[in-house]
C-alpha atoms as a PDB file:
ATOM      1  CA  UNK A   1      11.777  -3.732  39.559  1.00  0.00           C
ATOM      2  CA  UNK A   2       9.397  -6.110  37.824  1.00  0.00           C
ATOM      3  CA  UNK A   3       9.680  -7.785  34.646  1.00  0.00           C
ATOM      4  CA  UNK A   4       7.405  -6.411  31.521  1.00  0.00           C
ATOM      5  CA  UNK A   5       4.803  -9.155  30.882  1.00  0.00           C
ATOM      6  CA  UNK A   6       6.784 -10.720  27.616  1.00  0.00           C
ATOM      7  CA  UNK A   7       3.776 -11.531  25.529  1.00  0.00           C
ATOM      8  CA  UNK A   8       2.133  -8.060  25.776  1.00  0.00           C
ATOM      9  CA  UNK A   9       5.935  -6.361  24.502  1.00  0.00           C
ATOM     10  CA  UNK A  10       5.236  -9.201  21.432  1.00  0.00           C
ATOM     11  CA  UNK A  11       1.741  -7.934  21.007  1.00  0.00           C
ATOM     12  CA  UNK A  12       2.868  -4.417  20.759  1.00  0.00           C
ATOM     13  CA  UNK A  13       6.020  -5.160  18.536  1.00  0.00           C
ATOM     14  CA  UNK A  14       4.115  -6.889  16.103  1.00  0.00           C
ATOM     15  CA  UNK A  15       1.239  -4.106  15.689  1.00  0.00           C
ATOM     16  CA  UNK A  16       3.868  -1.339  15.696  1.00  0.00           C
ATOM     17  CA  UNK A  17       5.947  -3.834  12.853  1.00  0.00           C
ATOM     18  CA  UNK A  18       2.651  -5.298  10.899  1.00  0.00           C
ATOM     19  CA  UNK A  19       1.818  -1.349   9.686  1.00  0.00           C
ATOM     20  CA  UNK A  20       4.570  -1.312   7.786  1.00  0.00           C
ATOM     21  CA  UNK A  21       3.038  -3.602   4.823  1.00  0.00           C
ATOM     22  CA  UNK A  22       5.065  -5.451   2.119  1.00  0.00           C
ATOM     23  CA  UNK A  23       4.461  -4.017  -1.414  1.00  0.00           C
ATOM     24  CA  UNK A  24       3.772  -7.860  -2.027  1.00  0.00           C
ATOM     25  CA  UNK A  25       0.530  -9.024  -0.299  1.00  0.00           C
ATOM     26  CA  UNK A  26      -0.302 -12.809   0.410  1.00  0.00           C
ATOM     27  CA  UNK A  27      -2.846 -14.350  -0.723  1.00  0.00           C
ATOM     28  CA  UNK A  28      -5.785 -16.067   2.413  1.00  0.00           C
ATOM     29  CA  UNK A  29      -9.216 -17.755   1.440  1.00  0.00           C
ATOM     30  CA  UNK A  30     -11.669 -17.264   3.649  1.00  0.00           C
ATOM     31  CA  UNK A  31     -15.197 -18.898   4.042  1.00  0.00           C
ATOM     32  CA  UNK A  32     -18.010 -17.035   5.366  1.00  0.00           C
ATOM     33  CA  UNK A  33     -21.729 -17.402   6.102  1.00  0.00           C
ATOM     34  CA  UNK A  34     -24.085 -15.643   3.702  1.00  0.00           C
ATOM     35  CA  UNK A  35     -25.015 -13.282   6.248  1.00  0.00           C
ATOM     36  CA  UNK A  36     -21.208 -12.405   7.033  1.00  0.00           C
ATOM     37  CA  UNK A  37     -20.727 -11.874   3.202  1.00  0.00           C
ATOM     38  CA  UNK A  38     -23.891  -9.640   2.835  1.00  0.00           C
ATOM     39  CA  UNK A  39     -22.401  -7.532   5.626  1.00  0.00           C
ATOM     40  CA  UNK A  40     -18.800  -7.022   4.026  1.00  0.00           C
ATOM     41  CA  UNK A  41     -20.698  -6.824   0.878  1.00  0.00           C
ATOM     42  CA  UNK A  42     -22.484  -4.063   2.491  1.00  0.00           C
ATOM     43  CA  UNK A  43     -19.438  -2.420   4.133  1.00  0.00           C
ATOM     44  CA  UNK A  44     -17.909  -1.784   0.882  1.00  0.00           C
ATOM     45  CA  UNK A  45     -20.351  -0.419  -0.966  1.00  0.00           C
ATOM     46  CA  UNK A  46     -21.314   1.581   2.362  1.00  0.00           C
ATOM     47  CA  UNK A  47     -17.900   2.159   3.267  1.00  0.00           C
ATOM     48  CA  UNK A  48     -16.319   3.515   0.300  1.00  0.00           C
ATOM     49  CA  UNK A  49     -13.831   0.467   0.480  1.00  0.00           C
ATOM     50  CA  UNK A  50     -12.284  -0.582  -3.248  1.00  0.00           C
ATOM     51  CA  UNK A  51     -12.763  -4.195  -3.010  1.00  0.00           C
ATOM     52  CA  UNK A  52     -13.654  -6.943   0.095  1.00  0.00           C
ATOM     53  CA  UNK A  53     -10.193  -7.576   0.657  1.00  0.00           C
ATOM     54  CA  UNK A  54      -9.417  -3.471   1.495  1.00  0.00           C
ATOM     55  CA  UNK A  55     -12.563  -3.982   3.976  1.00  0.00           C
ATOM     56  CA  UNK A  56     -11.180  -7.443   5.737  1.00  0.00           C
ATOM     57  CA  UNK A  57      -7.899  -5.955   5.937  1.00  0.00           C
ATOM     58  CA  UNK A  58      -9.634  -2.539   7.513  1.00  0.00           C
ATOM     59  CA  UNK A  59     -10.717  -4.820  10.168  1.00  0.00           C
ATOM     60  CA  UNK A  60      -7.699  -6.816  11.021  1.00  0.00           C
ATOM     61  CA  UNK A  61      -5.592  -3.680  10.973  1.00  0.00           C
ATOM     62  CA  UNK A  62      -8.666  -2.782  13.491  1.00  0.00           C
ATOM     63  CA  UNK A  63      -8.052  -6.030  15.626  1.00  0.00           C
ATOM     64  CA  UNK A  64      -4.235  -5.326  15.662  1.00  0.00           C
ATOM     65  CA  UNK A  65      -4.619  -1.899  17.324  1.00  0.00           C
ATOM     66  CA  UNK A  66      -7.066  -3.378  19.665  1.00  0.00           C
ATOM     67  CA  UNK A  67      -4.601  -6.162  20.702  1.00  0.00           C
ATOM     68  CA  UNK A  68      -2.087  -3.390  21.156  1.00  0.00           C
ATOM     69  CA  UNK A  69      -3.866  -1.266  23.272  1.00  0.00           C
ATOM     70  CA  UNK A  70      -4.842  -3.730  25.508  1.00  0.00           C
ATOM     71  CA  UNK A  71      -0.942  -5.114  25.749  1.00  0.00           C
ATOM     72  CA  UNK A  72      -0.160  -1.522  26.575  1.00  0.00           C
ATOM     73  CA  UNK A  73      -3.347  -1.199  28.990  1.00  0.00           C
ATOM     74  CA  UNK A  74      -1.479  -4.325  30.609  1.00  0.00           C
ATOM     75  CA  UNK A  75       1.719  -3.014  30.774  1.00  0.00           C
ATOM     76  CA  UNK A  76       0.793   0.303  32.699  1.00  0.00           C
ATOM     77  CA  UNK A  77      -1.517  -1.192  35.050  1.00  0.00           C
ATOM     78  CA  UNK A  78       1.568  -3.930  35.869  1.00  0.00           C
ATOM     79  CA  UNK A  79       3.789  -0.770  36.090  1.00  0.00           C
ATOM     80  CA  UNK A  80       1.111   0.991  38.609  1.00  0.00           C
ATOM     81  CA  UNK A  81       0.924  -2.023  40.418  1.00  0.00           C
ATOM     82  CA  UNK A  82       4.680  -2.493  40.874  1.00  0.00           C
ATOM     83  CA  UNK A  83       4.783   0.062  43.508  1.00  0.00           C
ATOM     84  CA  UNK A  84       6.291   3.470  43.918  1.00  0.00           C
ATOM     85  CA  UNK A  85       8.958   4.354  40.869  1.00  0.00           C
ATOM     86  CA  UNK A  86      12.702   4.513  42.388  1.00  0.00           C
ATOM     87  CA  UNK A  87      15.404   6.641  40.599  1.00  0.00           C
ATOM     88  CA  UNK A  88      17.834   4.689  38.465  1.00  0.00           C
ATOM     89  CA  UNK A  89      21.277   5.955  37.639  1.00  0.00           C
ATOM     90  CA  UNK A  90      24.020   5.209  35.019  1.00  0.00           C
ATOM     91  CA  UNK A  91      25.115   1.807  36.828  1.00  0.00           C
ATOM     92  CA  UNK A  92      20.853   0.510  36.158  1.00  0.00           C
ATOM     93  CA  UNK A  93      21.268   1.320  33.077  1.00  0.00           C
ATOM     94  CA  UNK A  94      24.698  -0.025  32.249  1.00  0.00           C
ATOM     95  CA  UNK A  95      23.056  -3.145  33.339  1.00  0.00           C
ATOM     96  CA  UNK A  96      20.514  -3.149  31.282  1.00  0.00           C
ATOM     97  CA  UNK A  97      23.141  -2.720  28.544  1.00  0.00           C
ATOM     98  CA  UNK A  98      24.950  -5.927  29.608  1.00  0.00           C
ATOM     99  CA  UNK A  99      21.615  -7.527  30.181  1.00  0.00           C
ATOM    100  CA  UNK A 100      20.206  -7.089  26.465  1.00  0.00           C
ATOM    101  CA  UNK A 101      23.832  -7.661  24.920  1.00  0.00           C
ATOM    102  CA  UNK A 102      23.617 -11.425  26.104  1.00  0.00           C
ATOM    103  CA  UNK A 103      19.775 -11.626  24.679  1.00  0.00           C
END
């Protein structure tokens, strides 16, 4: 049995995790060209979006789910690969157990 690919488990943690947002929000400056800013401009009023920050948000939150779909893309195309799927039993999965208890 192969090992998940470790960074694409992290990508789809922290998507899963990053929806669940904290009441208190950070604060990021960000520079952009005047065309970029005429486009989110343009988004919001377009979009229905309250304020620039709602619309830059929008599209990380976007970026996030794309990152996780791909990590989970990854991971079933590494499981595919791995070959045919053998039954496990109680002693795999005591194992398992043992294995994540000394993580």
């Amino acid at each position: 049995m192969t090992t998940p690919n470790r960074s694409a488990i992290l990508a789809l943690g922290n998507f899963c995790h990053s929806n669940r947002e904290l009441a208190i929000a950070a604060t990021m400056n960000v520079s952009l060209t005047e065309p970029l800013k005429r486009f989110v401009d343009d988004e919001v009023r377009e979009g229905g979006f309250a304020s620039t920050s709602d619309d830059v948000r929008e599209l990380i939150r976007e970026r996030q789910r794309r990152k996780a779909e791909d990590a989970l893309r990854a991971l079933i195309a590494e499981g595919l690969g791995s070959g045919p799927a053998e039954p496990v039993g109680d002693v795999f999965f005591a194992k398992q157990r043992q294995r994540l208890a000394k993580a």
